[in-house]
Protein backbone atom coordinates (compact mmCIF):
# COMPACT_ATOMS: atom_id res chain seq x y z
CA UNK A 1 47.69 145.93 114.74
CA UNK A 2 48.63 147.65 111.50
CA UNK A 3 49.19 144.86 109.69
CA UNK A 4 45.67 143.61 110.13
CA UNK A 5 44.49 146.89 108.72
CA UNK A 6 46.60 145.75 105.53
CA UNK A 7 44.92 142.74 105.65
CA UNK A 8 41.26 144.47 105.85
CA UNK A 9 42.25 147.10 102.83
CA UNK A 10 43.32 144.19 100.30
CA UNK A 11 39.96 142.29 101.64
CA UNK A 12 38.29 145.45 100.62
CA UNK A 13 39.62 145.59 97.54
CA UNK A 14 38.71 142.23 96.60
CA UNK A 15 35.10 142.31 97.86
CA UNK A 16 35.02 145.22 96.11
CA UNK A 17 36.01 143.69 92.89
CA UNK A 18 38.60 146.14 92.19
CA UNK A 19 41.34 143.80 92.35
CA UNK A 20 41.38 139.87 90.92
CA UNK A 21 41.96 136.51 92.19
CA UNK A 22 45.62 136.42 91.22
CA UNK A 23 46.51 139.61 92.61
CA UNK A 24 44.27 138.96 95.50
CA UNK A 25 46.55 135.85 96.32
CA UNK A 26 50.03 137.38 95.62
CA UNK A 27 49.27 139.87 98.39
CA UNK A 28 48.10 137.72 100.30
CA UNK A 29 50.93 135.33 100.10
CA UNK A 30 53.50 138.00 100.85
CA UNK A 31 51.57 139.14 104.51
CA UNK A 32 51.99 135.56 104.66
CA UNK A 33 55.50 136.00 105.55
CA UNK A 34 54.97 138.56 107.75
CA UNK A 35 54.43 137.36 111.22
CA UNK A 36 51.63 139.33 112.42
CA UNK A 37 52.21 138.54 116.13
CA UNK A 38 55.67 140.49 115.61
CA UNK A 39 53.83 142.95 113.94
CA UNK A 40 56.00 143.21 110.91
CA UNK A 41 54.44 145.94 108.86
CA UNK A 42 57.19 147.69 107.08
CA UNK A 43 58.67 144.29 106.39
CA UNK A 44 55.27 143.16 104.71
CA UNK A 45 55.41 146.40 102.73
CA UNK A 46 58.93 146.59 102.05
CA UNK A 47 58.18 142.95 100.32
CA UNK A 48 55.64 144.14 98.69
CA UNK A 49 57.23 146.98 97.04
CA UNK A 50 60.17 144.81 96.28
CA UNK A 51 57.96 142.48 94.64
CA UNK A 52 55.81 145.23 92.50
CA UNK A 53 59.23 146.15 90.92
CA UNK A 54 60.56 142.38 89.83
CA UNK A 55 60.31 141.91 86.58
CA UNK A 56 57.55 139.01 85.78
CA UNK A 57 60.66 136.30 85.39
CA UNK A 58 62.16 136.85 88.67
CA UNK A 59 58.55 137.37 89.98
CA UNK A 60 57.81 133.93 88.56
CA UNK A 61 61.56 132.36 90.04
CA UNK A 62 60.43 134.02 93.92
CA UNK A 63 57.57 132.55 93.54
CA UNK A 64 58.40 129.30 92.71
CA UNK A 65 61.36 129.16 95.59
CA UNK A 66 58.28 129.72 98.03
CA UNK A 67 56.02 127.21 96.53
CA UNK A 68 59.27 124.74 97.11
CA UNK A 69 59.81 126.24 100.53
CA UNK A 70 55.80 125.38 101.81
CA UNK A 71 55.96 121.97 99.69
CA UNK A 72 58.22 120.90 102.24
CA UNK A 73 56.53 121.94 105.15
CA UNK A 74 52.92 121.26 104.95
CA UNK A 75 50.46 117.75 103.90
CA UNK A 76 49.09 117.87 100.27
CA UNK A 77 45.75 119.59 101.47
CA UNK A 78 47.20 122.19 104.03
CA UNK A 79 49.35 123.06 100.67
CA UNK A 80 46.53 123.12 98.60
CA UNK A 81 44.74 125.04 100.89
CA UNK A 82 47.62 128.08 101.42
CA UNK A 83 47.71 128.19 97.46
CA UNK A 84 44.10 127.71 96.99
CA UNK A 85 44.52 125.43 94.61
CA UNK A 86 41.41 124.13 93.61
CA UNK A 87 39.42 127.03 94.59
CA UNK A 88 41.28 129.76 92.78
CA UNK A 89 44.12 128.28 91.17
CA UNK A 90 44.10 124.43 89.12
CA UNK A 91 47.21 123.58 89.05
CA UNK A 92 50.91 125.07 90.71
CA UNK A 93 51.66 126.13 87.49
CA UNK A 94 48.48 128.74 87.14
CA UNK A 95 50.52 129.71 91.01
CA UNK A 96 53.33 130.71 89.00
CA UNK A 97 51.88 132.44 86.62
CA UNK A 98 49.74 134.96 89.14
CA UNK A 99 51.61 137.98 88.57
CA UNK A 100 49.27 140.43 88.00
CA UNK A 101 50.46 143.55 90.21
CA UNK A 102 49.13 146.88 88.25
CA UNK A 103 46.29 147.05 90.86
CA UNK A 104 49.22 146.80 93.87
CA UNK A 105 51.08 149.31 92.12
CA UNK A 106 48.97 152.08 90.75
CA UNK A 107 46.43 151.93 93.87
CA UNK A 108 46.33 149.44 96.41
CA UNK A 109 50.48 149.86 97.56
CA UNK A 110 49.60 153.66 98.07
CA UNK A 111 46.96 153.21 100.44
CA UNK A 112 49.19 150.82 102.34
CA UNK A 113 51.82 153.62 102.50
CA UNK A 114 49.28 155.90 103.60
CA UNK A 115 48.43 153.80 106.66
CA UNK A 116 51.83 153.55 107.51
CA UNK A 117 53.03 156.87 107.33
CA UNK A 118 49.33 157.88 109.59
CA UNK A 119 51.02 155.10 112.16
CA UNK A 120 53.84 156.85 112.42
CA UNK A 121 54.85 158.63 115.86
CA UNK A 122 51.55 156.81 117.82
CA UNK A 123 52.09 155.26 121.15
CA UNK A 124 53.80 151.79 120.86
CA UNK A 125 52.91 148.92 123.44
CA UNK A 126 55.75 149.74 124.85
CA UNK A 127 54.92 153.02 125.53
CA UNK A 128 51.27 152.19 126.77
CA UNK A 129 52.95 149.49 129.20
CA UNK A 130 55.52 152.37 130.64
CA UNK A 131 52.87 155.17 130.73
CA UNK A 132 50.37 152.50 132.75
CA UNK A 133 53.52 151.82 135.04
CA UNK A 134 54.39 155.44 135.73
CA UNK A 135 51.07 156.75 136.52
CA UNK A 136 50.60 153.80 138.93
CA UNK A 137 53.71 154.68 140.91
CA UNK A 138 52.38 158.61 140.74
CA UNK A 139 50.05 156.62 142.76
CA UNK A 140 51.84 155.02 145.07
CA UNK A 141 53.83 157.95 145.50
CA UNK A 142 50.97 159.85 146.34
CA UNK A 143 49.52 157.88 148.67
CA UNK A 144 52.59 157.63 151.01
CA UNK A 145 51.38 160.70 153.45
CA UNK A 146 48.05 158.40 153.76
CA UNK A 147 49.75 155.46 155.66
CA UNK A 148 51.11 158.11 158.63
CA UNK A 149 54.60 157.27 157.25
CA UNK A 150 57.21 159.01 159.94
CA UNK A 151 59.90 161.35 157.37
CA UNK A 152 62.32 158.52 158.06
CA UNK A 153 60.07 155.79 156.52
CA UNK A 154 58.69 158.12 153.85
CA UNK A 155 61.57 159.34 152.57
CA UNK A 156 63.11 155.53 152.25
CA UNK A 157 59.86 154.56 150.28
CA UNK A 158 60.67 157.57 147.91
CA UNK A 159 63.79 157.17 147.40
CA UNK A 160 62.76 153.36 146.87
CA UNK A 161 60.11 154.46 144.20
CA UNK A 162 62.86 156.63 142.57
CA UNK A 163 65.50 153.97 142.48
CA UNK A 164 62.88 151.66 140.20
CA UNK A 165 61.53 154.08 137.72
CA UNK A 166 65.18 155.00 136.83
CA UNK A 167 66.35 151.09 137.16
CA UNK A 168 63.71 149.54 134.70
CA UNK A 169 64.20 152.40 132.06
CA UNK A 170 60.60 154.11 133.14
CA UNK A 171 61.98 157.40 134.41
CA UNK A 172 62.42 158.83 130.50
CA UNK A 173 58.31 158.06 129.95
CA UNK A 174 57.16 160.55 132.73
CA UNK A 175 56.34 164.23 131.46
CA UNK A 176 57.90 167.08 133.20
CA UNK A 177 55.09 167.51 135.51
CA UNK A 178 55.24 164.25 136.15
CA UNK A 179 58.70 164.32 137.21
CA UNK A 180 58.10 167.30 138.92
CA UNK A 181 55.68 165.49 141.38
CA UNK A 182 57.91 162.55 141.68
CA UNK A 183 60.49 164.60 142.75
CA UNK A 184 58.48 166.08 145.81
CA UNK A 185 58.74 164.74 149.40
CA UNK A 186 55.40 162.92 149.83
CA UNK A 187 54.70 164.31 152.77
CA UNK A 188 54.47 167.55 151.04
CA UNK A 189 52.09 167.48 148.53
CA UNK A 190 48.85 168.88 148.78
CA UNK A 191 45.48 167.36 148.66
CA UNK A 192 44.30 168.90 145.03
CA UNK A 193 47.37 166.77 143.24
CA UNK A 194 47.22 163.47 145.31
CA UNK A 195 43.16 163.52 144.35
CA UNK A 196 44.00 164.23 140.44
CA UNK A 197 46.45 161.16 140.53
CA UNK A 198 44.32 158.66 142.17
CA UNK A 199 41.47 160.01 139.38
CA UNK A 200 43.64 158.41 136.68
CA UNK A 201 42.74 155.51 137.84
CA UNK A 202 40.30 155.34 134.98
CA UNK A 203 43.18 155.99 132.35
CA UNK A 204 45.29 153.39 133.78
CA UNK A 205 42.33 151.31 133.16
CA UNK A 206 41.81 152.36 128.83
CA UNK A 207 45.69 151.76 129.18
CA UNK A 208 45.02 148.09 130.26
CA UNK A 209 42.35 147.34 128.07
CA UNK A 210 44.71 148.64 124.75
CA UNK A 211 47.22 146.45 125.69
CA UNK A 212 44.76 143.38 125.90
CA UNK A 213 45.31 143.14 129.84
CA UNK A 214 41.46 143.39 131.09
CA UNK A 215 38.85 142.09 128.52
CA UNK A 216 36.17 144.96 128.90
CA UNK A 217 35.58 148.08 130.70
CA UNK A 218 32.83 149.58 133.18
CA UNK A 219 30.09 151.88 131.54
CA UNK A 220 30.85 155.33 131.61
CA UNK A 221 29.31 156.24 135.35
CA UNK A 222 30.94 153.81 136.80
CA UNK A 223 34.42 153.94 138.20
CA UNK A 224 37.39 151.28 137.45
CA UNK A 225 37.81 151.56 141.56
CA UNK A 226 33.81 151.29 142.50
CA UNK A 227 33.72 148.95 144.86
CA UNK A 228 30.61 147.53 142.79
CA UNK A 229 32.16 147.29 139.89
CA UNK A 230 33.33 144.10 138.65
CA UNK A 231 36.21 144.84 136.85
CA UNK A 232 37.59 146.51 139.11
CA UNK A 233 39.49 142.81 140.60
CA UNK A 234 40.47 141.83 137.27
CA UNK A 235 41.86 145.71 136.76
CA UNK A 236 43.83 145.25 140.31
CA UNK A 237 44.80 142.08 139.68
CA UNK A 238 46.73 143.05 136.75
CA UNK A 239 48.50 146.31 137.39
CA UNK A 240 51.87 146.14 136.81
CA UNK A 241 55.07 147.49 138.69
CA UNK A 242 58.18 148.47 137.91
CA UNK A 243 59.81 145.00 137.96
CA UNK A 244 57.32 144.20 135.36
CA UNK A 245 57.74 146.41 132.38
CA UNK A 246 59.71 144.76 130.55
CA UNK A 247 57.44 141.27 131.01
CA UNK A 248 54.87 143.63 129.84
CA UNK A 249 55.66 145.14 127.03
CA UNK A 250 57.04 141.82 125.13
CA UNK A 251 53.84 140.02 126.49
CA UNK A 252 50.92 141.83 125.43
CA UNK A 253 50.48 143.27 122.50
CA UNK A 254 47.93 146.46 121.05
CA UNK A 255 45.12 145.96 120.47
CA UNK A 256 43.66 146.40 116.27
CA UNK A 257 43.52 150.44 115.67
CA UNK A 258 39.74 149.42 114.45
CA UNK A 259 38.87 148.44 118.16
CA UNK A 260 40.89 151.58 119.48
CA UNK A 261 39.63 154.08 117.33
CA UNK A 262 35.64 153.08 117.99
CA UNK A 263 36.75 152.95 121.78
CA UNK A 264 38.02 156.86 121.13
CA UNK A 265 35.17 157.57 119.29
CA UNK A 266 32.71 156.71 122.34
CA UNK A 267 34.31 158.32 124.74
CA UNK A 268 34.87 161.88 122.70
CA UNK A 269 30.77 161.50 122.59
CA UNK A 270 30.46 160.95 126.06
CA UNK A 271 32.45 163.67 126.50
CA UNK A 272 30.87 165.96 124.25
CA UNK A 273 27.60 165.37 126.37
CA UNK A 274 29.54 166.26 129.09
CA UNK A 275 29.88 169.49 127.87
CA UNK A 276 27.12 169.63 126.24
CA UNK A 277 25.11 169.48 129.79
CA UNK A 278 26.99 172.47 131.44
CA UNK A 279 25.55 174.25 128.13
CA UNK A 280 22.12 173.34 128.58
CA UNK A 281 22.59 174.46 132.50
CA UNK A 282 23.85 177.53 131.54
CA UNK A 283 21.62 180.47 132.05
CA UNK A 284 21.74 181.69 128.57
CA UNK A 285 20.21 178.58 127.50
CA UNK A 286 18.19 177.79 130.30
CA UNK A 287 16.13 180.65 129.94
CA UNK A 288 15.92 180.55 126.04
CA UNK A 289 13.19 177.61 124.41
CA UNK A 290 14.82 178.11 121.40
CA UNK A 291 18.50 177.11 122.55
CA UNK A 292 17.18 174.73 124.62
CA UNK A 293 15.61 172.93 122.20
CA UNK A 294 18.41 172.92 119.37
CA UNK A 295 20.84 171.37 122.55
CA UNK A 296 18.17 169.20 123.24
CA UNK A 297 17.74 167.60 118.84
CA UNK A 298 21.93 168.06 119.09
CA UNK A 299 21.64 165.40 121.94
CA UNK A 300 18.96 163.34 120.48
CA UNK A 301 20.97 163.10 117.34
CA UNK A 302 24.19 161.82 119.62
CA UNK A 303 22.48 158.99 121.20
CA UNK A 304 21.22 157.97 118.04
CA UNK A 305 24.69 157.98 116.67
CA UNK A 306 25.49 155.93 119.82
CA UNK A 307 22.75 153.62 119.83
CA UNK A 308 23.40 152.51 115.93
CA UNK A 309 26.88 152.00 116.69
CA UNK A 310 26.10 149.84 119.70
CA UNK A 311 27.56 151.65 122.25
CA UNK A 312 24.75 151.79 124.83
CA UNK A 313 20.63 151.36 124.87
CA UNK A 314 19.33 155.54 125.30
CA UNK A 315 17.16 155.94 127.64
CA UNK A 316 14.54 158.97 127.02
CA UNK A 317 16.43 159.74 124.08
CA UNK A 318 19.33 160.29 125.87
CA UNK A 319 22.89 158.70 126.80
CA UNK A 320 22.09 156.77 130.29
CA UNK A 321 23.83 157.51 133.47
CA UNK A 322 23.04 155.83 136.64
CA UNK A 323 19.69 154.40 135.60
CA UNK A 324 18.55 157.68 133.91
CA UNK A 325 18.88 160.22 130.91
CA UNK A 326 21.77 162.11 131.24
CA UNK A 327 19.88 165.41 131.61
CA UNK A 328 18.46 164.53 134.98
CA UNK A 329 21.94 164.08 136.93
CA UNK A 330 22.59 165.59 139.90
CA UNK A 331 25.58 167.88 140.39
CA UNK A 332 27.77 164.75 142.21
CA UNK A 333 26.22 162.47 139.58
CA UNK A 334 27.56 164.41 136.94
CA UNK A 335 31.09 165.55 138.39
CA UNK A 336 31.62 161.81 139.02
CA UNK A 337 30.72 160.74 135.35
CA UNK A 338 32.75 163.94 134.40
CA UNK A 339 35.86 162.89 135.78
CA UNK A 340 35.86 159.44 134.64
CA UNK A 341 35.09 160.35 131.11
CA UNK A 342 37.91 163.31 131.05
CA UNK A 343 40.81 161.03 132.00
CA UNK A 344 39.05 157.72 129.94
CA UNK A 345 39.01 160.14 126.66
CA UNK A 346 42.71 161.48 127.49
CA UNK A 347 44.13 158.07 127.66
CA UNK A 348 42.45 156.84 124.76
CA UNK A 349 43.63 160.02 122.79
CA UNK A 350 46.82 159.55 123.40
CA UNK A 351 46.90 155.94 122.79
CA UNK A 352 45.61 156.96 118.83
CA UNK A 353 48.76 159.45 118.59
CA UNK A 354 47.05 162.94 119.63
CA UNK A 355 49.20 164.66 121.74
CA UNK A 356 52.52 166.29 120.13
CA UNK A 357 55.25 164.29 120.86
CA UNK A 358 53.08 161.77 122.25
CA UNK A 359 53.51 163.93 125.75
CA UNK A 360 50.80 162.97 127.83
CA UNK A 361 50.10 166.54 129.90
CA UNK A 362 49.56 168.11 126.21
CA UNK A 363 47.02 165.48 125.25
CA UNK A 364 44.43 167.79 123.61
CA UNK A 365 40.42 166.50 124.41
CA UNK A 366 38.26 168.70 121.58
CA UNK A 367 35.13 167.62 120.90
């Protein structure tokens, strides 16, 4: 949540002993009164900008209304505790008086502005919820010609489908291609598109784990629908229909941008060695030593990268897929592992606000 990375920049600031006690607590106080489960962030700044521009007497009057206000409400040590009084502050008084705010002002309240104006336009948990929803009944849709549906029963199960995107408000969170394929009698669509649906699978499963749904994720060479894999229950178990997005999206909540963003940053590496293999297996390099061996220090100096930020244990130097480096997999190893990554590193782009207009077929996936 944004607010948390409020939190973390004024902790920063503080451990960093560019800001002091008092104006460590003022800010404090004032995310105080931002719920962070509602994820009030331009409340908490708008409060804080408010309060940067009070003059130090009605500064000092706020303050003491909310001093009154938690007096009534808490014991004599859970007050003592929210003022810090004792630690940081002796008496209520030396409270009142904590209006120091030229740090907030000149520095600190820019980079909170900053942070909010970079939030600006990225997915909400209300769009992760509908975009989970809608590729699951691309699904579903697809998957109609597989049951030997007659045109009679597959055309009522369409028109079904249909019916509940536009009902529950989902219908406006499908792309045009999307659409496009929804719109098609399932008993007409061809092989290629039905196998690219069921594929995102594994971005229905990022999707779930930024919204808090499913607690972890299976390494990257293993699919969300293995039939070894263990999440793949708790995945199952949880996706949601139709009925369910609005239970959804008022029920879970996104998860920090910190956890996000290192999630993106792992799978843009795995990707990269993706890529980086059909290099090295390229004939150009394959029968040059001296390509070969800058691809093969480019990859050592990944996995290092990886291995320091805890992402896996290398084996031979290298990322590990299916018990081995990654520069020993065969061609179905790797078109497996390539597939998974592609749609993992899609969702999880989109999810941090990459694609323009936050349409998902225009998600870009540069490494």
């Amino acid at each position: 949540m944004l607010i948390d990375e409020i939190y973390d920049a004024i902790d920063t600031s503080f451990a960093d002993d560019e800001i002091n006690d008092s104006t460590y607590q003022c800010a404090a106080d004032i995310l105080q009164v931002c719920d962070p489960e509602e994820q009030e962030t331009e409340q908490a700044f708008d409060t804080l900008n408010e309060l940067c521009e009070m003059p130090p007497s009605e500064l000092k009057e706020w303050r003491k209304q909310e001093i009154a206000a938690y007096k009534d409400g808490l014991t004599a040590e859970e007050f003592c505790e929210r003022f810090k009084i004792g630690s940081i502050y002796s008496s209520e008084e030396q409270v009142l008086d904590s209006t120091d705010w030229s740090y907030l002002i000149t520095r600190l309240l820019p980079k909170l502005k900053l942070l909010l104006i970079e939030s600006q336009g990225k997915p909400t948990t209300r769009d992760i919820a509908a975009r989970l929803i809608v590729l699951s009944s691309l699904q579903d849709h697809c998957s109609i010609y597989l049951d030997n549906q007659t045109q009679e029963e597959a055309g009522d199960i369409h028109r079904d489908l249909l019916a509940n995107l536009h009902n529950y408000g989902l219908w406006e969170h499908a792309t045009s291609e999307e659409k496009k394929l929804l719109e098609t009698n399932p008993l007409m669509i061809n092989f290629e598109a039905a196998q690219n649906t069921f594929f995102s699978m594994n971005a229905q499963a990022e999707f779930a784990w930024c919204l808090g749904m499913i607690d972890s994720l299976p390494p990257y060479d293993t699919a969300i629908s293995d039939e070894d894999a263990s999440y793949s229950d708790e995945f199952f178990h949880n996706l949601p229909i139709p009925e369910h997005f609005e239970i959804v999206s008022s029920h879970y909540k996104r998860r920090s941008s910190r956890e996000i963003d290192n999630a993106q940053t792992e799978a843009e590496l795995w990707h990269w060695r993706s890529r980086t293999l059909a290099l090295q297996r390229s004939k150009p390099v394959a029968k040059s030593s001296n390509r070969s061996q800058f691809f093969k220090e480019q990859v050592s100096e990944a996995t290092k990268t990886c291995v320091a930020e805890g992402f896996f244990e290398a084996i031979q130097d290298d990322f590990p897929a299916f018990g081995k480096p990654y520069i020993n997999l065969d061609d179905s190893e790797w078109r497996k592992i390539r597939i998974i990554t592609e749609h993992r590193h899609k969702a999880l782009n989109w999810v941090c606000g990459s694609a323009p207009k936050n349409n998902y077929d225009e998600t870009p996936t540069n490494t």
